[in-house]
PDB file of N, CA and C in Angstrom:
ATOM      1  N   UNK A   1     -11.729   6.691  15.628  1.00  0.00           N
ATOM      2  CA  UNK A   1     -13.047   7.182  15.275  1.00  0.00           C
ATOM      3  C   UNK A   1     -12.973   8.613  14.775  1.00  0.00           C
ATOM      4  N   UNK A   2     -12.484   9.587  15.115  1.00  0.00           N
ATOM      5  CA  UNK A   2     -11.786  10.648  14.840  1.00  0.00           C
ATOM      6  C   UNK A   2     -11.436  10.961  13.586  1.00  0.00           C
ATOM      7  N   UNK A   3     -10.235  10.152  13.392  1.00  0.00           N
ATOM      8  CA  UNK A   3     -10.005  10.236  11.512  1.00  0.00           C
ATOM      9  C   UNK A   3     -11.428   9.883  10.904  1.00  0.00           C
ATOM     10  N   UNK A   4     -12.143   8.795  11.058  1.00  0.00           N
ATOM     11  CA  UNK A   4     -13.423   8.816  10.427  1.00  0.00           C
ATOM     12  C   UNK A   4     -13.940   9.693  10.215  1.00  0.00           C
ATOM     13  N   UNK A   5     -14.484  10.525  10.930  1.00  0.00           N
ATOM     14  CA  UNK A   5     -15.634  11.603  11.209  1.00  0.00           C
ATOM     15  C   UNK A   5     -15.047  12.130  10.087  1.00  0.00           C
ATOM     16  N   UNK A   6     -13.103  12.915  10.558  1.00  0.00           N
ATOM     17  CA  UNK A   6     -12.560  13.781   9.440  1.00  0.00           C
ATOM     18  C   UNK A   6     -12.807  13.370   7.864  1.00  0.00           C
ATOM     19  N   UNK A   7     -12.093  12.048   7.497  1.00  0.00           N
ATOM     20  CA  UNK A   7     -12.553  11.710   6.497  1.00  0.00           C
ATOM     21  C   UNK A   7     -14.058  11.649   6.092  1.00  0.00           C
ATOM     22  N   UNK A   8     -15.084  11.540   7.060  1.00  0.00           N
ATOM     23  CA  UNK A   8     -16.125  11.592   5.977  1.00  0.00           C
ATOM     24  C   UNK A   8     -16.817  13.175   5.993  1.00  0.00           C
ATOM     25  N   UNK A   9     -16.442  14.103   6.855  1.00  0.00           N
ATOM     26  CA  UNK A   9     -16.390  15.551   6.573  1.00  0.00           C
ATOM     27  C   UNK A   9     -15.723  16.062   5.171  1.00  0.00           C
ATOM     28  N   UNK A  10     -14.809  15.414   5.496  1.00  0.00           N
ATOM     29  CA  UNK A  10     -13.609  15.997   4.152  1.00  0.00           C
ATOM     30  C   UNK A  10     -14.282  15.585   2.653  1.00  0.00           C
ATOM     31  N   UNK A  11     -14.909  14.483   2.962  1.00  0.00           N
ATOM     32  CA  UNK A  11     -15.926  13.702   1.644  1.00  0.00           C
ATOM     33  C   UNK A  11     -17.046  13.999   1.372  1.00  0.00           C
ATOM     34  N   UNK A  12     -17.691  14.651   2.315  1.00  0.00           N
ATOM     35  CA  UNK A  12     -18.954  15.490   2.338  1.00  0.00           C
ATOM     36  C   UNK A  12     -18.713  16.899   1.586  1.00  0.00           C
ATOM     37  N   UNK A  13     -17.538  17.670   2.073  1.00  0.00           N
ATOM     38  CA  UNK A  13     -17.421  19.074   1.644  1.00  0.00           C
ATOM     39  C   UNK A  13     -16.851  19.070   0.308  1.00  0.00           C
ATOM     40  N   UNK A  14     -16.465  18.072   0.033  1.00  0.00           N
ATOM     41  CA  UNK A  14     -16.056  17.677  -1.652  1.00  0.00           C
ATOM     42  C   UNK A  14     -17.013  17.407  -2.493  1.00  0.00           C
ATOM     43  N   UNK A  15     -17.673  17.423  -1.840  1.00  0.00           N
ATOM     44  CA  UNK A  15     -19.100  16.752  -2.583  1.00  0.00           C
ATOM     45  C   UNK A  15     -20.020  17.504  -2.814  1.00  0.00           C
ATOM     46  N   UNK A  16     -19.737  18.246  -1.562  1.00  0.00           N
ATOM     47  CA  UNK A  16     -20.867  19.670  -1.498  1.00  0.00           C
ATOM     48  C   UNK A  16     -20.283  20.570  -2.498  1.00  0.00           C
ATOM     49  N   UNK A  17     -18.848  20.637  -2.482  1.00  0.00           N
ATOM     50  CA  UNK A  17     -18.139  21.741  -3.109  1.00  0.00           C
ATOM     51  C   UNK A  17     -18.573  21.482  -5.242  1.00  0.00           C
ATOM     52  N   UNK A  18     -18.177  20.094  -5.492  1.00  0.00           N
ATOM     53  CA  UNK A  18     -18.096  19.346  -6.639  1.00  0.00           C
ATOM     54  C   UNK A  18     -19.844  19.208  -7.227  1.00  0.00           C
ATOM     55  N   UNK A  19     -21.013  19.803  -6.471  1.00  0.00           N
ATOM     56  CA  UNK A  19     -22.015  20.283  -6.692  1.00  0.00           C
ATOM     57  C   UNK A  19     -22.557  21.377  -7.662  1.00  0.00           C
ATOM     58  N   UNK A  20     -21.555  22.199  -7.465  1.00  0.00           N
ATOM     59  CA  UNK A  20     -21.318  23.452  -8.089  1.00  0.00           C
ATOM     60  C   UNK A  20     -20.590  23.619  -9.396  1.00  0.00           C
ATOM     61  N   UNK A  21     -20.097  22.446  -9.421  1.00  0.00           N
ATOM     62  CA  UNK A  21     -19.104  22.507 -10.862  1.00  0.00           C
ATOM     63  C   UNK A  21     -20.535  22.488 -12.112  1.00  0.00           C
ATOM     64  N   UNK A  22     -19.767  22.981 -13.425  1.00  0.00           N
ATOM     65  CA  UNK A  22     -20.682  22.749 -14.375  1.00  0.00           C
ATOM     66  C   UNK A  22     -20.037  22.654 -15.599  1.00  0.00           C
ATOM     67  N   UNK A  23     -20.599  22.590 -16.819  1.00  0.00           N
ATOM     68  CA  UNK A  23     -19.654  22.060 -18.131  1.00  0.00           C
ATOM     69  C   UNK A  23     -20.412  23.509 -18.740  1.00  0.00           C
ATOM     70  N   UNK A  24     -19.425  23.788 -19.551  1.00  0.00           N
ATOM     71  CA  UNK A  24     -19.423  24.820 -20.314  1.00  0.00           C
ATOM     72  C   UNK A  24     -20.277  24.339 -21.542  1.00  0.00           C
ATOM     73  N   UNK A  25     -21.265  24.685 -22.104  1.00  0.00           N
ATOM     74  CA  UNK A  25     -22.641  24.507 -23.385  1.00  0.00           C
ATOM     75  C   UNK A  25     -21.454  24.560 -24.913  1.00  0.00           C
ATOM     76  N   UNK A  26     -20.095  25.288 -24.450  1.00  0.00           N
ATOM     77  CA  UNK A  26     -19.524  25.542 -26.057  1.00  0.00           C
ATOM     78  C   UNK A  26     -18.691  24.083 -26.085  1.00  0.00           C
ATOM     79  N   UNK A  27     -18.208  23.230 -24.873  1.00  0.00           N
ATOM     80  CA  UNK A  27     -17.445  22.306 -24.959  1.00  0.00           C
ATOM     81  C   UNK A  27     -18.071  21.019 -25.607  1.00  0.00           C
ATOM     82  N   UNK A  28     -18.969  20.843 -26.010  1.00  0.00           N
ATOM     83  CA  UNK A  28     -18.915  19.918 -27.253  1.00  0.00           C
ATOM     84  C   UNK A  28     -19.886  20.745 -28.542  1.00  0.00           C
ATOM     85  N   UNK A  29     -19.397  19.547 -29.689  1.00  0.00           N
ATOM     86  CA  UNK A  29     -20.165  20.293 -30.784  1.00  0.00           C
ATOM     87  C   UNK A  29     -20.085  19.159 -31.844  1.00  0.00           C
ATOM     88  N   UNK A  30     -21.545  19.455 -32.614  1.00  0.00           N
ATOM     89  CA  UNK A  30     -21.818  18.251 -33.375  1.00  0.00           C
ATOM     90  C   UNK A  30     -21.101  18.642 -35.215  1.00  0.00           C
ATOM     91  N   UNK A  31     -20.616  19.801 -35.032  1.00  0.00           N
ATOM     92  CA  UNK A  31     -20.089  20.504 -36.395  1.00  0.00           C
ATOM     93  C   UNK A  31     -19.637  19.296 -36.957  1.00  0.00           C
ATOM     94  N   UNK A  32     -19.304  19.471 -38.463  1.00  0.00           N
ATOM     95  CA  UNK A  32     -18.310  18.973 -39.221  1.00  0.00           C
ATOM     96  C   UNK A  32     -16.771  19.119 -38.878  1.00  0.00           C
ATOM     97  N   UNK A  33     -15.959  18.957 -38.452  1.00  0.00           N
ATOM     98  CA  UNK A  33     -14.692  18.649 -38.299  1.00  0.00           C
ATOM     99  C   UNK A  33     -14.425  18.614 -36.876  1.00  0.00           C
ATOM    100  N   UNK A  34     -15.323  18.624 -35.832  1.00  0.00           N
ATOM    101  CA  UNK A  34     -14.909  18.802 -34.848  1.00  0.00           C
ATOM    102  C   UNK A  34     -14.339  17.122 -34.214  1.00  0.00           C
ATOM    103  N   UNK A  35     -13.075  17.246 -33.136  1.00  0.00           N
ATOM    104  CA  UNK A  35     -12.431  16.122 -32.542  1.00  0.00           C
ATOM    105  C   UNK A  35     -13.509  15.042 -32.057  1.00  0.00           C
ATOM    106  N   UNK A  36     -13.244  13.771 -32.942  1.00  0.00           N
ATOM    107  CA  UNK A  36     -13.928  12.880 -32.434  1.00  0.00           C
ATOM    108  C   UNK A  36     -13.660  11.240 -31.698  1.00  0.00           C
ATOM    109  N   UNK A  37     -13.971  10.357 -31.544  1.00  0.00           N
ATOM    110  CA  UNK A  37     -13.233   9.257 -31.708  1.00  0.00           C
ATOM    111  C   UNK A  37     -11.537   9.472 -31.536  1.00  0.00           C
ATOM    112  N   UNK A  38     -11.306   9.289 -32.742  1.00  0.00           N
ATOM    113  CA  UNK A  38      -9.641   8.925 -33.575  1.00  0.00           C
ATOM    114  C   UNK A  38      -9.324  10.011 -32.686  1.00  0.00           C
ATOM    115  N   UNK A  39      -9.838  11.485 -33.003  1.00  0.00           N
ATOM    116  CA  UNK A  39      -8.402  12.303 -32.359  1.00  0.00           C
ATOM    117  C   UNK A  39      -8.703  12.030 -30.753  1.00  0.00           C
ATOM    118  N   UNK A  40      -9.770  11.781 -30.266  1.00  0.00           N
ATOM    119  CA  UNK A  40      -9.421  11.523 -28.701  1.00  0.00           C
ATOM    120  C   UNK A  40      -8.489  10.356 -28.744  1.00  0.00           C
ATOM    121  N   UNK A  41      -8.770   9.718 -29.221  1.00  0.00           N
ATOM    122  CA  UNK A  41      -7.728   7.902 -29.305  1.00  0.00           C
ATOM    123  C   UNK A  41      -6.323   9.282 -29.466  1.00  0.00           C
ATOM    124  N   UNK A  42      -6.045   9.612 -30.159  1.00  0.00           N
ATOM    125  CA  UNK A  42      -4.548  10.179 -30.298  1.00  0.00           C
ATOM    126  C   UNK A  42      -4.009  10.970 -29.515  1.00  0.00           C
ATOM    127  N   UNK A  43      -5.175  12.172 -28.728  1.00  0.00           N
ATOM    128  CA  UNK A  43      -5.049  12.445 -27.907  1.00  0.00           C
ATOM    129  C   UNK A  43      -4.325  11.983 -26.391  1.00  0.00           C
ATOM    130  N   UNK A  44      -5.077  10.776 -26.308  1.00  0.00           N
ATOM    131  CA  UNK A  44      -4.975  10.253 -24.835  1.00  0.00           C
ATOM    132  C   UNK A  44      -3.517   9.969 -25.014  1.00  0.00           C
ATOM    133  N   UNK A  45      -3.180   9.100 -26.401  1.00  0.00           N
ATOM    134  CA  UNK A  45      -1.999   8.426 -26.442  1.00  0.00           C
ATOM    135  C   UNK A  45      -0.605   9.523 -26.504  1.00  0.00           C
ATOM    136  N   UNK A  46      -0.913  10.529 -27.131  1.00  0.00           N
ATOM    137  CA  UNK A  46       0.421  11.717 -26.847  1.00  0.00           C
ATOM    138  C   UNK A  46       0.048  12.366 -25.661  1.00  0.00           C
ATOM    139  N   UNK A  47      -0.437  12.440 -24.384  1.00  0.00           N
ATOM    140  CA  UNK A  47      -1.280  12.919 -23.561  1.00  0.00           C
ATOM    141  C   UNK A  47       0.574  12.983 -23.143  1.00  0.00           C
ATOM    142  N   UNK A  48       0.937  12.590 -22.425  1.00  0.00           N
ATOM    143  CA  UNK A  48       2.389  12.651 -21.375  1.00  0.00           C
ATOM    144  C   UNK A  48       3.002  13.834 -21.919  1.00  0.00           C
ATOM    145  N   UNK A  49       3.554  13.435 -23.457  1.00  0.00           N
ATOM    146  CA  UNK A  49       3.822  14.853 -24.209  1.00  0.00           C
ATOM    147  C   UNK A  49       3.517  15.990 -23.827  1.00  0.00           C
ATOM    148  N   UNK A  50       2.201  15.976 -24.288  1.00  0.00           N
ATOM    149  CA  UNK A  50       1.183  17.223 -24.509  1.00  0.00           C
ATOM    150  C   UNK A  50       1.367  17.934 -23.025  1.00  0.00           C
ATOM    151  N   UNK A  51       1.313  17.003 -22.342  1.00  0.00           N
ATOM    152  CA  UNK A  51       1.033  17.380 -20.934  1.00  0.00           C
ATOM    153  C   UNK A  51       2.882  18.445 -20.157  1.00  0.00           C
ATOM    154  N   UNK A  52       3.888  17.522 -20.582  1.00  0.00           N
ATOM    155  CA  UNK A  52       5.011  17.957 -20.243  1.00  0.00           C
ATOM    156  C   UNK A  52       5.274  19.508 -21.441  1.00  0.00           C
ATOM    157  N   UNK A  53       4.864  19.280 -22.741  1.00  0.00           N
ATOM    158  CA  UNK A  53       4.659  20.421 -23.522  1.00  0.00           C
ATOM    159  C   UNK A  53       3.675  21.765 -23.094  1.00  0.00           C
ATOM    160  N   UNK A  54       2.828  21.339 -22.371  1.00  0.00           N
ATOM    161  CA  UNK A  54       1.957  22.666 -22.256  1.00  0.00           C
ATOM    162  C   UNK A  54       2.405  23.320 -20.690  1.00  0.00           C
ATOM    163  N   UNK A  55       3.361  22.388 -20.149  1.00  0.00           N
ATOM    164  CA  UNK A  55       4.210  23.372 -19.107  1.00  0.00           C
ATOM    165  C   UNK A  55       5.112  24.406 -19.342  1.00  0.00           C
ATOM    166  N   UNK A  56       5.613  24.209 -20.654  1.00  0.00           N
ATOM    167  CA  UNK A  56       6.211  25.223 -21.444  1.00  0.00           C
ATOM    168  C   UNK A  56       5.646  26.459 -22.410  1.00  0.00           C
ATOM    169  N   UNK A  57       4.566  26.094 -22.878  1.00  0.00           N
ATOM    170  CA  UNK A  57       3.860  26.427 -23.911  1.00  0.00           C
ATOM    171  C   UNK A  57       2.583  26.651 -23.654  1.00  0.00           C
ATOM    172  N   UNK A  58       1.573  27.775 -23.552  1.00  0.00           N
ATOM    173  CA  UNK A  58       0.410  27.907 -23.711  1.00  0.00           C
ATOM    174  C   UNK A  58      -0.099  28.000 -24.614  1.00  0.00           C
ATOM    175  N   UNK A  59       0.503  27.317 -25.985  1.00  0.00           N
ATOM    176  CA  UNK A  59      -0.443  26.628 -27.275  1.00  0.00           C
ATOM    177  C   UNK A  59      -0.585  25.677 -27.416  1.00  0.00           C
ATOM    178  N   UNK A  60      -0.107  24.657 -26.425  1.00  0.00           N
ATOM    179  CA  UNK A  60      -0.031  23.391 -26.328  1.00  0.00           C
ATOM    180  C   UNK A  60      -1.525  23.294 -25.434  1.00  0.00           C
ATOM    181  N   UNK A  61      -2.427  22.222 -25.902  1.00  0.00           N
ATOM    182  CA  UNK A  61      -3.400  21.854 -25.065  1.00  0.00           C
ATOM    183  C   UNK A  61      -3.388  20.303 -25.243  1.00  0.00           C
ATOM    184  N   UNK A  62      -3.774  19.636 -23.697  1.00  0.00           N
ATOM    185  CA  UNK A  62      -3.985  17.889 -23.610  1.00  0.00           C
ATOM    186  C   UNK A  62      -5.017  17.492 -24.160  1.00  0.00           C
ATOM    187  N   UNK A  63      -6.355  18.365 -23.865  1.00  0.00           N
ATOM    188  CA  UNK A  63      -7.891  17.727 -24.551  1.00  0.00           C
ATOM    189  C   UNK A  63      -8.098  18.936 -24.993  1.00  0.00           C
ATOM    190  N   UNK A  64      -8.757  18.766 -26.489  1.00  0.00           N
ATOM    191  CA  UNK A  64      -9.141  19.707 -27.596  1.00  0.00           C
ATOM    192  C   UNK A  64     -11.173  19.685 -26.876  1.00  0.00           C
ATOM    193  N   UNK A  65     -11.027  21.260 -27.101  1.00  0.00           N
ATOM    194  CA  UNK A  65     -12.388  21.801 -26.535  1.00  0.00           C
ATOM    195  C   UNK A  65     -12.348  23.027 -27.717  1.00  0.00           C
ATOM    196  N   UNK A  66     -13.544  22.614 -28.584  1.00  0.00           N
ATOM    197  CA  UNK A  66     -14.768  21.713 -28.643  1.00  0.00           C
ATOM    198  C   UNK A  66     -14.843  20.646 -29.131  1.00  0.00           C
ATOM    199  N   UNK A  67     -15.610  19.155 -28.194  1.00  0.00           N
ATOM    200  CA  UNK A  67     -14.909  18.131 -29.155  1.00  0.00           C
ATOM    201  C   UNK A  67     -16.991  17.321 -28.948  1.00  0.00           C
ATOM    202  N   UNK A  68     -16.903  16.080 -29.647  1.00  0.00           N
ATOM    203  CA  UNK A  68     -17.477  15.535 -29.754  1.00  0.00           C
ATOM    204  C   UNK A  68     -18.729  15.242 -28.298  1.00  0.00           C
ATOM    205  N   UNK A  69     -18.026  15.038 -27.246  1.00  0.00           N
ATOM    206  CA  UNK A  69     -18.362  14.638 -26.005  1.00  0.00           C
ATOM    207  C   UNK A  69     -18.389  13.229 -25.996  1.00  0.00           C
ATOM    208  N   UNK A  70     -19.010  12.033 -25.479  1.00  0.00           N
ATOM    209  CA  UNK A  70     -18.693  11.100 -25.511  1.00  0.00           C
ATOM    210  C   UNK A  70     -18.190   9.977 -25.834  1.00  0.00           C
ATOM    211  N   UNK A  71     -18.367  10.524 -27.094  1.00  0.00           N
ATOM    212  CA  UNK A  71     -17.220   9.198 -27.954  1.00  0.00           C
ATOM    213  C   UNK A  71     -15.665  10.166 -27.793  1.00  0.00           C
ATOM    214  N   UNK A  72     -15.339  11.734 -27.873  1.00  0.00           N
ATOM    215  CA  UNK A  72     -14.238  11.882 -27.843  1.00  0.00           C
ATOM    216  C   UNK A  72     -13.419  11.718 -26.112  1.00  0.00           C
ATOM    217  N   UNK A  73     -14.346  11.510 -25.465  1.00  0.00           N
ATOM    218  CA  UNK A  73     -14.313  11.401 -24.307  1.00  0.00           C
ATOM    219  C   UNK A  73     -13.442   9.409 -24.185  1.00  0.00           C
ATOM    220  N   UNK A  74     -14.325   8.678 -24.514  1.00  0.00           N
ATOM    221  CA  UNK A  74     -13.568   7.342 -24.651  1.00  0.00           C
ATOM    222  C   UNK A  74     -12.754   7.376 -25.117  1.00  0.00           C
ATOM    223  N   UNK A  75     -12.379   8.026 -26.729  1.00  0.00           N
ATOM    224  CA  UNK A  75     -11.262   7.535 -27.635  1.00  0.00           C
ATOM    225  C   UNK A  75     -10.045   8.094 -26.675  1.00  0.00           C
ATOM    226  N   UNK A  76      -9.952   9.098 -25.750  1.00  0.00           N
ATOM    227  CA  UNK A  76      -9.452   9.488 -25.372  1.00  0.00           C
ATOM    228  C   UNK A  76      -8.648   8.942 -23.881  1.00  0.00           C
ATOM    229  N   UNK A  77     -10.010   8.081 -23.081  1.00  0.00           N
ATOM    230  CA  UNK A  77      -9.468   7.408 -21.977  1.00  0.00           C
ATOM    231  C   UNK A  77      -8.751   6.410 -22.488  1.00  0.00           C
ATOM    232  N   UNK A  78      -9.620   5.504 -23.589  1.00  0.00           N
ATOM    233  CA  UNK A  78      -8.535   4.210 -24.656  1.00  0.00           C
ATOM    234  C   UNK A  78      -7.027   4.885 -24.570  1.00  0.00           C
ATOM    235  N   UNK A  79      -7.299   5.647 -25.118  1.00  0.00           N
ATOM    236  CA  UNK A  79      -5.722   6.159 -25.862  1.00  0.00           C
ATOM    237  C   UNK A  79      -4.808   6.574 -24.499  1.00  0.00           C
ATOM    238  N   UNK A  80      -5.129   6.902 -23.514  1.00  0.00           N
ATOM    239  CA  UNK A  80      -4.699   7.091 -22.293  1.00  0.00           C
ATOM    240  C   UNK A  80      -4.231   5.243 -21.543  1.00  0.00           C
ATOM    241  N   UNK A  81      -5.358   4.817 -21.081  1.00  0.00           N
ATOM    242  CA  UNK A  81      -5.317   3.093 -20.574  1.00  0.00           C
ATOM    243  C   UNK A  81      -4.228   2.214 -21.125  1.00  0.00           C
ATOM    244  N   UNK A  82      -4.987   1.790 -22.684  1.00  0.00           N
ATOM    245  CA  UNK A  82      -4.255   1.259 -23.463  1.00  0.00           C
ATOM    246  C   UNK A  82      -3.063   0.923 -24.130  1.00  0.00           C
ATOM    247  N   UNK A  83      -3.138   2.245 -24.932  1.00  0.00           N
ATOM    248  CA  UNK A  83      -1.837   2.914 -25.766  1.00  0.00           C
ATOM    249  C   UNK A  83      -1.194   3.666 -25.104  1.00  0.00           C
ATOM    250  N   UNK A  84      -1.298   4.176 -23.974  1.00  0.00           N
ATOM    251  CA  UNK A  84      -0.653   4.693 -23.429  1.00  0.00           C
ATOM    252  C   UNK A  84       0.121   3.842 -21.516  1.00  0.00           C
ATOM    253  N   UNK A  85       0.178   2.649 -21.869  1.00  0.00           N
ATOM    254  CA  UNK A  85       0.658   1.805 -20.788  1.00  0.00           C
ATOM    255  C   UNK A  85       0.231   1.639 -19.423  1.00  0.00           C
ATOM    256  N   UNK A  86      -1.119   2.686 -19.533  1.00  0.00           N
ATOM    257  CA  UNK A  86      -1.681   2.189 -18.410  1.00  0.00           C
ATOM    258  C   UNK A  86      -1.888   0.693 -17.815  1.00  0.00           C
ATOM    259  N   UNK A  87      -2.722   0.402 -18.682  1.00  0.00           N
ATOM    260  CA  UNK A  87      -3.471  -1.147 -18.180  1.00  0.00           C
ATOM    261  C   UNK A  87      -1.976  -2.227 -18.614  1.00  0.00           C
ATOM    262  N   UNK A  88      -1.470  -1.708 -19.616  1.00  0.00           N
ATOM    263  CA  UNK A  88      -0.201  -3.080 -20.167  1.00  0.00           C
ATOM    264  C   UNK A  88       0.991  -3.262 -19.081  1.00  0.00           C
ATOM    265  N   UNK A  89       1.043  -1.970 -18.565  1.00  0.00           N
ATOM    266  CA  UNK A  89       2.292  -2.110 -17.493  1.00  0.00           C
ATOM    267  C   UNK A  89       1.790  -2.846 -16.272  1.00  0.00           C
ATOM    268  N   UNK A  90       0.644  -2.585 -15.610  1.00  0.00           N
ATOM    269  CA  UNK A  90       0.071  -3.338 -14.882  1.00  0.00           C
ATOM    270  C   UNK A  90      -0.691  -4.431 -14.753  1.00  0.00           C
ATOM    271  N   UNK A  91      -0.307  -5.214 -15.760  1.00  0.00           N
ATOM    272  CA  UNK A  91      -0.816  -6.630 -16.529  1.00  0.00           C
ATOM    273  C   UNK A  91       0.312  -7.437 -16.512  1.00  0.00           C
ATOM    274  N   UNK A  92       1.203  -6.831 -16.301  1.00  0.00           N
ATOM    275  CA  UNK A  92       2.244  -7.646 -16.601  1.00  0.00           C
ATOM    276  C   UNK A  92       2.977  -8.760 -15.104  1.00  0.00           C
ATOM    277  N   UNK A  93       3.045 -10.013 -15.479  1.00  0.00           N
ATOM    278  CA  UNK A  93       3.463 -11.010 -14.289  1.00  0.00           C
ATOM    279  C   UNK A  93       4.418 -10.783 -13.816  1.00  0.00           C
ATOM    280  N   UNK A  94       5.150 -11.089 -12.792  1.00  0.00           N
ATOM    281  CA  UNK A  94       6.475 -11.113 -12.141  1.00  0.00           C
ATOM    282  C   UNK A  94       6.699 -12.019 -12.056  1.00  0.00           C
ATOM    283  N   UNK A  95       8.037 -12.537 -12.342  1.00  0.00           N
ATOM    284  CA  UNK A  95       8.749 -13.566 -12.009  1.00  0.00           C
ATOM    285  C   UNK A  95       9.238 -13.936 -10.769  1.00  0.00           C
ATOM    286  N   UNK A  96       8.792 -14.780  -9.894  1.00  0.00           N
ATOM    287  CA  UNK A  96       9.741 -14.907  -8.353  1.00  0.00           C
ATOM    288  C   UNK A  96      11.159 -14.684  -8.402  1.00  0.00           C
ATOM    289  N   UNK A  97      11.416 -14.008  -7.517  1.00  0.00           N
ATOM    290  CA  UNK A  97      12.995 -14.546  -7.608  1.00  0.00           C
ATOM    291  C   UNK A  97      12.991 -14.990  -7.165  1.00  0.00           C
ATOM    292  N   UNK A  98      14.291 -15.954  -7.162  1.00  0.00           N
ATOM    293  CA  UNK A  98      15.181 -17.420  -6.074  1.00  0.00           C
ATOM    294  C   UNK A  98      16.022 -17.734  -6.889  1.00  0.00           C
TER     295      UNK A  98
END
């Protein structure tokens, strides 16, 4: 009963804490050239890269800000899930052995 309580304290103060977060007004934008769709789709999919690159590099970024917001937001989980072996590696059957 104990761990309970903890865990749902610990889920409460995350919650309380994650209250406070907010999105920055410059992070999307309806401009002409700004990242939409396609580059989130490309995004997500070089994401491992990008990601092992910007440990080296602080010109390297994973998600481009200012971008579209919701559609660059999908093209981006797609390109992550999809193309990027999320969902395919874990789709895949096993064979029994014997």
């Amino acid at each position: 009963m104990r761990i309970a309580a903890r865990a749902l304290a610990a889920g409460a103060l995350a919650l309380l804490l994650s209250a406070c977060a907010n999105q920055i007004d410059a992070g999307t934008s309806a401009a002409a050239g700004t990242p939409g769709f396609w580059w989130g789709l490309w995004h997500g999919f070089i994401f491992p890269w990008a990601w092992i690159g910007s440990l080296f590099s602080p010109d390297i970024a994973v998600y481009a800000v200012p971008n579209t917001g919701g559609w660059y937001d999908f093209g981006f989980f797609v390109g992550i899930t999809v193309l990027g072996g999320g969902s395919f590696f874990g789709s895949k059957s096993r064979k029994p052995r014997g």
